[in-house]
Protein backbone atom coordinates (compact mmCIF):
# COMPACT_ATOMS: atom_id res chain seq x y z
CA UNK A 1 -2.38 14.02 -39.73
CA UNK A 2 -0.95 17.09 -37.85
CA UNK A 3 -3.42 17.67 -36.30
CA UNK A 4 -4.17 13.75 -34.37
CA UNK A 5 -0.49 14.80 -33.67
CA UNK A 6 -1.46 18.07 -31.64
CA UNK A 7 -4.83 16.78 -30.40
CA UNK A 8 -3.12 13.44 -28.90
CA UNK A 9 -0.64 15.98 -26.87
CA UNK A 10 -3.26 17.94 -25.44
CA UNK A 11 -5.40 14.67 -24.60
CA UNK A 12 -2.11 13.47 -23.39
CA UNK A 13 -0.73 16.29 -21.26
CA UNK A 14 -4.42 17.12 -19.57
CA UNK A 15 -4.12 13.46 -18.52
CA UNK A 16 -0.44 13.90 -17.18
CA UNK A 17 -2.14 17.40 -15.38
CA UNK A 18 -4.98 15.95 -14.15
CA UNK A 19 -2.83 13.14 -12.91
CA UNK A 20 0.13 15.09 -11.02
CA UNK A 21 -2.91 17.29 -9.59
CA UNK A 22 -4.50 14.31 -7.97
CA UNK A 23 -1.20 13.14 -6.33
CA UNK A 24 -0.17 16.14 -5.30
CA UNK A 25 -3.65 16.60 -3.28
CA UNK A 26 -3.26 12.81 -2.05
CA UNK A 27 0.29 13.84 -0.84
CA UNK A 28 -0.08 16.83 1.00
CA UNK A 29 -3.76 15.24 2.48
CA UNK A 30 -1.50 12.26 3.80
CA UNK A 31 1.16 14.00 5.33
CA UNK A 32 -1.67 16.33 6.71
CA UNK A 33 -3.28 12.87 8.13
CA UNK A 34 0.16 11.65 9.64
CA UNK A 35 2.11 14.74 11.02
CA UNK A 36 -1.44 15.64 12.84
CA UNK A 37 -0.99 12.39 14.92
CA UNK A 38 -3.67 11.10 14.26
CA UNK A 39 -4.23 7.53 17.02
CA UNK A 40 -3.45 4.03 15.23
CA UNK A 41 -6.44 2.75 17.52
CA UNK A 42 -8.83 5.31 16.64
CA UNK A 43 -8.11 3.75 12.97
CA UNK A 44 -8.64 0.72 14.10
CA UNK A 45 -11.47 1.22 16.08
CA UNK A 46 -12.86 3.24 12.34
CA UNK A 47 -11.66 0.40 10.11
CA UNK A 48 -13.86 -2.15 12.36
CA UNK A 49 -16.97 -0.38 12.70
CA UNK A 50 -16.69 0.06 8.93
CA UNK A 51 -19.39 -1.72 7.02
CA UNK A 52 -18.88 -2.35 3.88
CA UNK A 53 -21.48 -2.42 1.29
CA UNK A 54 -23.47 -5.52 0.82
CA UNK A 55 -22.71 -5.26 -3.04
CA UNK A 56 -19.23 -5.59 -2.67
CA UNK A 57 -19.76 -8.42 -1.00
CA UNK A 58 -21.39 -10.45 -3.96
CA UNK A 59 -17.78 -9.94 -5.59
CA UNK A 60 -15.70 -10.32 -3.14
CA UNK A 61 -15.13 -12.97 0.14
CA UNK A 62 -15.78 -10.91 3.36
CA UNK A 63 -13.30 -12.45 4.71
CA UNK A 64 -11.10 -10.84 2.79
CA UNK A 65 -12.29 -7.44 3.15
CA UNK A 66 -12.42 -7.93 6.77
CA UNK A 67 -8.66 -8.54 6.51
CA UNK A 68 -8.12 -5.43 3.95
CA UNK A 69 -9.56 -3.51 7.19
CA UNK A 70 -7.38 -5.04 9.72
CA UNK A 71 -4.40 -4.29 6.72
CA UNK A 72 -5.21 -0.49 6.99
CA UNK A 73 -5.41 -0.65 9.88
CA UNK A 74 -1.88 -1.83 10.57
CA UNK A 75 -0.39 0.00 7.99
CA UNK A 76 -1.95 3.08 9.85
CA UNK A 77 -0.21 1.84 12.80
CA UNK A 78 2.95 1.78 10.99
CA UNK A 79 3.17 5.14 9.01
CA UNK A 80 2.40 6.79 11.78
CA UNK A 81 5.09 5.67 13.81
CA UNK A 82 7.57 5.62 11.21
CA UNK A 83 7.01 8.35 8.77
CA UNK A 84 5.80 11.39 10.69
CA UNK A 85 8.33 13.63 8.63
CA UNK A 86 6.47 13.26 6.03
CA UNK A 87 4.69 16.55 6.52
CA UNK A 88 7.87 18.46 6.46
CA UNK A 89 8.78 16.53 3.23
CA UNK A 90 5.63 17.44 1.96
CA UNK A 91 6.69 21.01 1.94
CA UNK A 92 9.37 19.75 -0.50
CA UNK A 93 7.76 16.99 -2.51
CA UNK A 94 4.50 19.09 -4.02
CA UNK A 95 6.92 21.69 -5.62
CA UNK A 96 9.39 18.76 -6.47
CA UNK A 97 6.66 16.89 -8.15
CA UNK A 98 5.19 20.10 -10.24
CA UNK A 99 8.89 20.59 -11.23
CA UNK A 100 8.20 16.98 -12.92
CA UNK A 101 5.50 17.45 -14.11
CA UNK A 102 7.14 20.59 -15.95
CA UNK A 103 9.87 18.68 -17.23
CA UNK A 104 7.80 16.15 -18.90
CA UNK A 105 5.64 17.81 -20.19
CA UNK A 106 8.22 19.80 -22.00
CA UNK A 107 9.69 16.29 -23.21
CA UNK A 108 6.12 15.64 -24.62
CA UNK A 109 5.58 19.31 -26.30
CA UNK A 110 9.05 18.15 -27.83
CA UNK A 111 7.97 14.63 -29.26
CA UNK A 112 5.07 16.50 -30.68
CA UNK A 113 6.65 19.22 -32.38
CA UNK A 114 9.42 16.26 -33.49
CA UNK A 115 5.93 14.15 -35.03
CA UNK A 116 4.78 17.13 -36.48
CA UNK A 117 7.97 18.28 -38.33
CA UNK A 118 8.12 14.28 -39.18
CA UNK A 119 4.58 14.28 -40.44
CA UNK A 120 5.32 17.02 -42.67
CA UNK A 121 8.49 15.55 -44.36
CA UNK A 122 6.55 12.35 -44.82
CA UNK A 123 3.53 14.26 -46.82
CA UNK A 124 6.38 15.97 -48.74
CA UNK A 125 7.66 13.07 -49.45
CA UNK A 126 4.58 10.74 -50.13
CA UNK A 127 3.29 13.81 -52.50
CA UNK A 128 5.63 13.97 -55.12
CA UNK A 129 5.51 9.86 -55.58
CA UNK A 130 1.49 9.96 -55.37
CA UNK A 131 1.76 12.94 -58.02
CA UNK A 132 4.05 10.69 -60.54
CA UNK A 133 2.12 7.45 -59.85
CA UNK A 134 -1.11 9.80 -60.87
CA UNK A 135 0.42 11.09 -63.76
CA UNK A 136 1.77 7.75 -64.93
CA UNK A 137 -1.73 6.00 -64.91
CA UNK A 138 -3.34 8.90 -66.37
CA UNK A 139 -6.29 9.78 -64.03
């Protein structure tokens, strides 16, 4: 039983690393994307000239996806207007969010070595009744 325990944390935490590695690379390529200025039209010029495949288009209206583009597009538009900071918070975020990513994963190591020490009074506990409900049917 200990150790599921200590194989679910690891499972867990790699997926916690793997996660908070991800969107720390998505956040620093964003603000990368926005504080270089990057036109709104050039975007939308990009987001219609994009074809999408033909597959997706069995699943889904193209109408739709045509206004997902024009979506992008606008939201484009918008960040880079609004949020061109965001490079400079960058800076500040990725250490901010490994900082998290510390402190939870401490609070997981925690609830682990809580299971475990739980998992061991249980058996302690279970093992003396098993032993006396053994002894008291005779096999």
């Amino acid at each position: 039983m200990r150790w599921l325990i200590w194989v679910g944390f690891a499972l867990v935490m790699s997926l916690w690393t793997v996660a908070v590695f991800i969107g720390t690379q998505v956040l620093g390529w964003a603000a990368g994307l926005l504080s270089s200025g990057q036109d709104a039209a050039a975007v939308q010029q990009a987001m219609q000239g994009f074809a999408w495949p033909a597959w997706l288009a069995l699943w889904i209206d193209p109408a739709w996806l045509q206004q997902l583009g024009e979506a992008v597009a606008q939201s484009w538009a918008w960040l880079t207007t609004v949020l061109p900071v965001l490079a400079t918070l960058a800076g500040w975020l990725v250490p901010l969010v490994w900082i998290l990513w510390g402190v939870v994963g401490v609070g997981m190591l925690a609830v682990a070595i809580g299971l475990h020490w739980l998992s061991g009074r249980i058996d302690r506990g279970w093992g003396g009744k098993a032993a006396m409900l053994k002894g008291f049917h005779g096999r």
